[in-house]
Protein backbone atom coordinates (compact mmCIF):
# COMPACT_ATOMS: atom_id res chain seq x y z
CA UNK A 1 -57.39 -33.34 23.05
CA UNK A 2 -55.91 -32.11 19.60
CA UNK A 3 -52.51 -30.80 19.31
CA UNK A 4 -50.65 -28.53 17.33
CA UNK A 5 -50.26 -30.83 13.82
CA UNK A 6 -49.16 -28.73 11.04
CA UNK A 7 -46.34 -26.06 11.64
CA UNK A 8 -45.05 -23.90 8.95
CA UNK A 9 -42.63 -20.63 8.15
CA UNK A 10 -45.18 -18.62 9.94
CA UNK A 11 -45.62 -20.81 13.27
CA UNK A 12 -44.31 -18.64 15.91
CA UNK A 13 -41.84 -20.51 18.50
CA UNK A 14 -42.66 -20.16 22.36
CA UNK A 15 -41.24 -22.72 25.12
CA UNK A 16 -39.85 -23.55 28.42
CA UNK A 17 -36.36 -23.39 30.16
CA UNK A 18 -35.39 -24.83 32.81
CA UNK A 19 -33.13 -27.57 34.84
CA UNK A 20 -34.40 -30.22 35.05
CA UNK A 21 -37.73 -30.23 33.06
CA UNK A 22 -38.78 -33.47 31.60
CA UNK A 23 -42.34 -33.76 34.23
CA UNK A 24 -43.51 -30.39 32.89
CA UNK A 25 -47.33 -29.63 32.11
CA UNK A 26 -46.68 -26.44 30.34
CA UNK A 27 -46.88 -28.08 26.64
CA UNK A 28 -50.17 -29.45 27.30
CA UNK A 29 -51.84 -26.01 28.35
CA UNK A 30 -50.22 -23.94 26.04
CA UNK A 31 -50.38 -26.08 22.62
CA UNK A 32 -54.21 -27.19 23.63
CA UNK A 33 -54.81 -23.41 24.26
CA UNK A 34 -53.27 -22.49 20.90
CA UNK A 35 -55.88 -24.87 18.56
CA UNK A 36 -58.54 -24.04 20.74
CA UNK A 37 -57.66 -20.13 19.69
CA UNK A 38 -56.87 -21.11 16.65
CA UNK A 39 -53.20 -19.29 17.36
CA UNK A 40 -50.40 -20.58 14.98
CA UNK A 41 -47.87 -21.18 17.82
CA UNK A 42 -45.89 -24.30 19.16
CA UNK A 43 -44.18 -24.70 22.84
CA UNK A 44 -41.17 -26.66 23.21
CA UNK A 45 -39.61 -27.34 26.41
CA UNK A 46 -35.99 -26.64 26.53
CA UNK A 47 -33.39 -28.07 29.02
CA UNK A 48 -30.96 -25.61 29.65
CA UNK A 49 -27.55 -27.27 31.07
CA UNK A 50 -26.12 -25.48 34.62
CA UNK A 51 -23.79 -22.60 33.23
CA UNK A 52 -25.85 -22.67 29.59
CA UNK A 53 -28.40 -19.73 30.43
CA UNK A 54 -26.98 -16.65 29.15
CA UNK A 55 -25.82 -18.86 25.76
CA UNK A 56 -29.93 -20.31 25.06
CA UNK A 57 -31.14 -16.77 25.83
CA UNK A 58 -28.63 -15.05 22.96
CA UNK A 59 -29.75 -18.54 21.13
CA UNK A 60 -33.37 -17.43 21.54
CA UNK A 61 -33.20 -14.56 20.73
CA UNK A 62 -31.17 -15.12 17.29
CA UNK A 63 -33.76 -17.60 16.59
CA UNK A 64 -36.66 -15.44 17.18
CA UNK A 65 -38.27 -17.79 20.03
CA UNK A 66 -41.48 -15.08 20.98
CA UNK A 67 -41.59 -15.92 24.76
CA UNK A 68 -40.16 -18.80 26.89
CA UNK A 69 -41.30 -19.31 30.39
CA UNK A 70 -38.38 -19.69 33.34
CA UNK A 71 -38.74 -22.20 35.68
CA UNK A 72 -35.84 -23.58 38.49
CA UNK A 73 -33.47 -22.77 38.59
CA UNK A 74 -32.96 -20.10 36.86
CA UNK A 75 -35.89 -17.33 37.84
CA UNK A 76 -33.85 -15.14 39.53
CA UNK A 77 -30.43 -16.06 37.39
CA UNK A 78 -32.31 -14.88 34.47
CA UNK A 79 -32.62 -11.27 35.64
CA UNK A 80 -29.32 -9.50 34.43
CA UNK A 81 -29.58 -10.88 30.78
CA UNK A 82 -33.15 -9.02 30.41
CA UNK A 83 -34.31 -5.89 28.78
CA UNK A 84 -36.42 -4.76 32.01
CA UNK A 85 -38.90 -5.93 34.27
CA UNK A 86 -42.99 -5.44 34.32
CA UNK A 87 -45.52 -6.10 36.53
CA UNK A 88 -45.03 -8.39 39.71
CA UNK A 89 -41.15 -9.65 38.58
CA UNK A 90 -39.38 -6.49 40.66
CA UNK A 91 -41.34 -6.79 43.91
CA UNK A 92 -40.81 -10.95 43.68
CA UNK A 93 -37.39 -10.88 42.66
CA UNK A 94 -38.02 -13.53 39.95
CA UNK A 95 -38.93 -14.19 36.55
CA UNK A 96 -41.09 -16.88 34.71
CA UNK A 97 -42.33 -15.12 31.85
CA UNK A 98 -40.27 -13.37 29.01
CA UNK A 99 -41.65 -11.60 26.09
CA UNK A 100 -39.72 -10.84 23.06
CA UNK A 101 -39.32 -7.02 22.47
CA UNK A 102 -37.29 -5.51 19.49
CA UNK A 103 -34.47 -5.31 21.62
CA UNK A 104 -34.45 -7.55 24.26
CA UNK A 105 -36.66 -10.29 26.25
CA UNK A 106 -39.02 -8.05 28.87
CA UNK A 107 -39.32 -10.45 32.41
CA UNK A 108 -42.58 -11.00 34.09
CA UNK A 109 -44.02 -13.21 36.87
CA UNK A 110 -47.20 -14.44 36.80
CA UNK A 111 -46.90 -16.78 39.26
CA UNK A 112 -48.56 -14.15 41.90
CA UNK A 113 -51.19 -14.07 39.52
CA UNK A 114 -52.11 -17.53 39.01
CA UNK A 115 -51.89 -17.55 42.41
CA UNK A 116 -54.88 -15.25 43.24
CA UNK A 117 -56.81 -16.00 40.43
CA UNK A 118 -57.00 -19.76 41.97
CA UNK A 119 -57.84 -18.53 45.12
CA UNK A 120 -60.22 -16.46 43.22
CA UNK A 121 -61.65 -19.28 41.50
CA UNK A 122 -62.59 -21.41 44.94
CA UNK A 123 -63.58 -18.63 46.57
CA UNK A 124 -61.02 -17.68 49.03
CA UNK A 125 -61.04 -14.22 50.30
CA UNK A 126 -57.62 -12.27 50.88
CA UNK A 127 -58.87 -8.67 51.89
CA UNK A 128 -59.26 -8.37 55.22
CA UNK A 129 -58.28 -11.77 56.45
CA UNK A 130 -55.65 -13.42 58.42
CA UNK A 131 -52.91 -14.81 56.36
CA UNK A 132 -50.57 -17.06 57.23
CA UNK A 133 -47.75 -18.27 54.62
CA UNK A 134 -44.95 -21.42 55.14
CA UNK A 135 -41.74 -20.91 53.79
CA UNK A 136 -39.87 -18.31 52.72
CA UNK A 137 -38.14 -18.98 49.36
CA UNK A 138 -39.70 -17.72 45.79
CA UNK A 139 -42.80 -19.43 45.33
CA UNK A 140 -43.58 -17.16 49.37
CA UNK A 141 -41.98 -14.32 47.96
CA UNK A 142 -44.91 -14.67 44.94
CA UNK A 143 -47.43 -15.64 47.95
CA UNK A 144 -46.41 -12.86 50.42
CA UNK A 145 -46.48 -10.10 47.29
CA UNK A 146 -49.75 -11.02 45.88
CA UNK A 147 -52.04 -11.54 48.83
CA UNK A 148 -50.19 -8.09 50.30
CA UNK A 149 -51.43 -6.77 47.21
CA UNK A 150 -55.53 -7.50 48.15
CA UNK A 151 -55.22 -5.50 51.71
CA UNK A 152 -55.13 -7.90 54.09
CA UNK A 153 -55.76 -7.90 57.97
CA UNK A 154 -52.29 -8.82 58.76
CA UNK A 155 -49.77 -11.64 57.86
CA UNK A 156 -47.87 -13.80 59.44
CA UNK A 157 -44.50 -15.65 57.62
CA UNK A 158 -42.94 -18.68 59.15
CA UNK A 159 -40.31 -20.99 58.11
CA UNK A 160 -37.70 -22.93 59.40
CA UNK A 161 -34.69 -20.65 59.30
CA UNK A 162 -36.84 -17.55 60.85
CA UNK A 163 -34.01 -15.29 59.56
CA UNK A 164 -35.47 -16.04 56.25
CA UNK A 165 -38.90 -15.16 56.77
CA UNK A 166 -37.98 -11.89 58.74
CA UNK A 167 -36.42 -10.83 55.43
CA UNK A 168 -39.54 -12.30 53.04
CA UNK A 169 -41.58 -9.65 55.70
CA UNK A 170 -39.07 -6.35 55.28
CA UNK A 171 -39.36 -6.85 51.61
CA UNK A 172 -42.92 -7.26 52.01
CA UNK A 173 -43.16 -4.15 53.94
CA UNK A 174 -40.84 -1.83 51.45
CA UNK A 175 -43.95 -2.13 48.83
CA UNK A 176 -47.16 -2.57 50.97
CA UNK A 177 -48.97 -0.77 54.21
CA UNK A 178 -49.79 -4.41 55.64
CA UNK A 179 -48.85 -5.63 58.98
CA UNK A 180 -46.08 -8.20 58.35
CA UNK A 181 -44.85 -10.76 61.30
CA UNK A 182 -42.60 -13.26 60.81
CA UNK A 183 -41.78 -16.34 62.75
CA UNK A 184 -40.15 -20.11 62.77
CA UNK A 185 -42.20 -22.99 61.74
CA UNK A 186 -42.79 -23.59 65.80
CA UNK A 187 -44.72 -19.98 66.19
CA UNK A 188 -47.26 -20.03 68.47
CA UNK A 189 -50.40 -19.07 66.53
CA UNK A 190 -52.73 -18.41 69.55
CA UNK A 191 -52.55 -14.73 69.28
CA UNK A 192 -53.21 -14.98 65.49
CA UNK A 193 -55.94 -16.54 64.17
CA UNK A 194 -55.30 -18.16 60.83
CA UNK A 195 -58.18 -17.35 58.09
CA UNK A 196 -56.09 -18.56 55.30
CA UNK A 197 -53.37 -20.75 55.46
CA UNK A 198 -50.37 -20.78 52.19
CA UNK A 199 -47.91 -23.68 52.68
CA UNK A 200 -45.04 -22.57 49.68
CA UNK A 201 -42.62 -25.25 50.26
CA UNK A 202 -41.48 -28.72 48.83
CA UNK A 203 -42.24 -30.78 51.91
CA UNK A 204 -44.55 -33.28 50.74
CA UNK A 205 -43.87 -33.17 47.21
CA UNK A 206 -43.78 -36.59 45.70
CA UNK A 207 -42.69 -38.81 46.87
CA UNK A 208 -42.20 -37.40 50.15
CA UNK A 209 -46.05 -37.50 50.44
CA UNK A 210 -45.88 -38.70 54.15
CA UNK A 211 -44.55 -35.26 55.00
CA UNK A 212 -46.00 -32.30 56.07
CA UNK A 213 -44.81 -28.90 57.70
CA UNK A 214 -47.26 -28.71 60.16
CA UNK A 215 -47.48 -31.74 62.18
CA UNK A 216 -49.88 -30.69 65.11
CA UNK A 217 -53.42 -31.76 64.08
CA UNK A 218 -54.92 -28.55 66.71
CA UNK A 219 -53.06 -26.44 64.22
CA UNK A 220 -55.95 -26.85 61.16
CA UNK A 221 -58.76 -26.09 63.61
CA UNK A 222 -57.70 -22.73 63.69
CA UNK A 223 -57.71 -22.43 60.09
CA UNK A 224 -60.49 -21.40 57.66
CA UNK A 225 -59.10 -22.38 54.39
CA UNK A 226 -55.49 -24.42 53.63
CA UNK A 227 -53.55 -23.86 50.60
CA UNK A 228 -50.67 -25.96 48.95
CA UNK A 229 -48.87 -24.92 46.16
CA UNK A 230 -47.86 -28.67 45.37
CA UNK A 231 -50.15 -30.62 43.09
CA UNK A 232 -48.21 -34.04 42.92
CA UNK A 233 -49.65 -35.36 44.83
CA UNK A 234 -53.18 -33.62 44.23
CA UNK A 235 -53.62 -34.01 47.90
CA UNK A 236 -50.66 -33.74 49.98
CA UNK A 237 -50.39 -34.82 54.19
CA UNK A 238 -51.05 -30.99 54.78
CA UNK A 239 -54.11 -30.70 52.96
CA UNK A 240 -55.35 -34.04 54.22
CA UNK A 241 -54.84 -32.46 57.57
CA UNK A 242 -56.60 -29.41 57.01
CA UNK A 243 -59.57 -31.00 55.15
CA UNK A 244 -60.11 -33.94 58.69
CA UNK A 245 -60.27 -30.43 60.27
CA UNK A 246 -63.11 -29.14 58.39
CA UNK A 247 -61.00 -26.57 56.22
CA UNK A 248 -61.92 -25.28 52.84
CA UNK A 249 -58.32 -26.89 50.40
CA UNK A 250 -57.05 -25.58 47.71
CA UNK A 251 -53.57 -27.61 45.79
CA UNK A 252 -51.22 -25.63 43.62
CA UNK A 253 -52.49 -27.48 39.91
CA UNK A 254 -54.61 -23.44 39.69
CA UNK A 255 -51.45 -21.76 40.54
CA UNK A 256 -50.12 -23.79 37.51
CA UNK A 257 -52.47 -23.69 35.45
CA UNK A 258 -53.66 -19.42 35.72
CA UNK A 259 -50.26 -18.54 35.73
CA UNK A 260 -49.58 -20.15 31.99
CA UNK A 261 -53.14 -19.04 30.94
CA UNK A 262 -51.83 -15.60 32.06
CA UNK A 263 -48.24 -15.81 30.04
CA UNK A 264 -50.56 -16.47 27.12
CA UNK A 265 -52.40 -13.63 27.19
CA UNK A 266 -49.03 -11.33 27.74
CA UNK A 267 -47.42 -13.26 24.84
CA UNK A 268 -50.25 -12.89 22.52
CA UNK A 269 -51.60 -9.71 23.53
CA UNK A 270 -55.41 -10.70 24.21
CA UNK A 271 -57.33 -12.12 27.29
CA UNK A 272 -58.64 -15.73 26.42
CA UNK A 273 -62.50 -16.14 27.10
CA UNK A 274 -63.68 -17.43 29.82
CA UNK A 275 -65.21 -20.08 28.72
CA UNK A 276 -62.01 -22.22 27.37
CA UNK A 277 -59.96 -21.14 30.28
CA UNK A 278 -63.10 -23.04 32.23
CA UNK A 279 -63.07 -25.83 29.74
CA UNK A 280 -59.28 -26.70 29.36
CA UNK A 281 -59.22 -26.07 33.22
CA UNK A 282 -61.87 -29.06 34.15
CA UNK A 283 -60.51 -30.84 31.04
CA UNK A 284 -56.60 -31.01 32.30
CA UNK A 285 -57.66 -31.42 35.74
CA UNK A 286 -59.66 -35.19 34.10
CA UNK A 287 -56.67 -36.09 31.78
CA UNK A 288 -54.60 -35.40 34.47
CA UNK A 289 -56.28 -37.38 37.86
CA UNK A 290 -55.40 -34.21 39.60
């Protein structure tokens, strides 16, 4: 693929902050989506120090960077320092997009988004199904608020510290009239059948990759379609589970890559055609192995 190769006075300045940062894929989409476009624009990831974040955003700012994405840990840190906050990024809690404004970065999420637009994409069905999400920290908060969002049968949150996902379903329940249950990891699922299944946590991530939050093989036979928000590996122990079971799986490299496509299109302004969204999609995934 061709890269940004000639920058100049008018080359506008986006990129990525973030602790640590050095594995990210968010160059590769966004400067391949720029020459494709045709967009003068470069993205830089920036590692932002613990205690640096309030500094790099006045930095940013003063240096007229036109968007940065947020990524851990600073997505809900970020909050106070910005102008105000659109879309998704109040219900969620967190931030991952900012947009330059004349007087102040404007926070966005568009990790919900990505989200549904790659269950979109592989034809997963949220309204009117049974969801079931695992975990309860931000990347559930994004799950919970999104599928919510399509009108939903009911959903059911479980994680290990139960606590936790009673208080993912409250704040579910302040924004949308959908059942919300909430449970430990241990729930007994008989009395609720699982249509689609959203596992939001790390277990499994490389190189744990012989992990898995559901252990119980019965469990996937219950289940019409599994979803994993991890992508390295591009098959985790949970989605090999799921797919021995005869379940539709999903990984999280759509979540990933719709939710920069998406940051894009707020930072320039336009929606990108189909057609190279399709093409750098099935190109990334080949460069990639994913």
């Amino acid at each position: 693929m061709k890269y940004v190769d000639q920058i100049n006075g008018s080359t506008k300045v986006y990129g990525l902050i973030g602790h640590p940062i050095k594995h990210t894929l968010s160059p590769i989409i966004h400067n391949t989506l720029a020459n494709m476009l045709g967009n003068n624009m470069i993205y830089v990831p920036f590692e932002v120090p613990s205690g640096g974040l309030k500094e790099a955003l006045v930095g940013a700012y003063q240096l007229n960077i036109q968007g940065l994405n947020v990524t851990v840990p600073y997505k809900q840190e970020v909050i106070p320092f910005l102008l105000k906050l659109e879309g998704y990024a109040d219900q969620i809690g967190a931030v991952n997009t900012l947009k330059r404004s004349k007087d102040g970065y404007i926070g966005y999420n568009t990790d919900a988004e990505g989200l549904l637009q790659s269950l979109l994409q592989n034809d997963i069905n949220i309204r009117g199904q049974n969801i079931m999400i695992i975990g309860a920290g931000g990347a559930a908060r994004a799950a919970a608020m999104v599928t919510a969002s399509q009108n939903p049968k009911q959903i059911l949150i479980v994680n290990r510290t139960q606590e936790k996902a009673q208080e993912l379903a409250q704040a579910v329940s302040r924004y949308y009239n959908v059942p919300v249950k909430s449970g430990s990891l241990d729930f007994i699922v008989q009395d609720f059948p699982v249509d689609v299944c959203i596992q939001t946590t790390s277990v499994g991530l490389y190189p744990r990759e012989d992990q898995s939050p559901v252990t119980d093989e019965t469990f996937f036979t219950q289940v019409q379609a599994a979803v994993d928000l991890i992508y390295n590996p591009s098959e985790t122990l949970f989605l090999k589970m799921a797919k021995a079971a005869g379940c539709k799986t999903v990984n999280g490299f759509g979540m990933l890559f719709y939710q920069a496509i998406k940051a894009y299109e707020i930072w320039n302004e336009i929606i990108v055609p189909q057609n190279y969204v399709d093409l750098l999609f099935q190109s990334l995934k080949k460069e990639l192995n994913l």
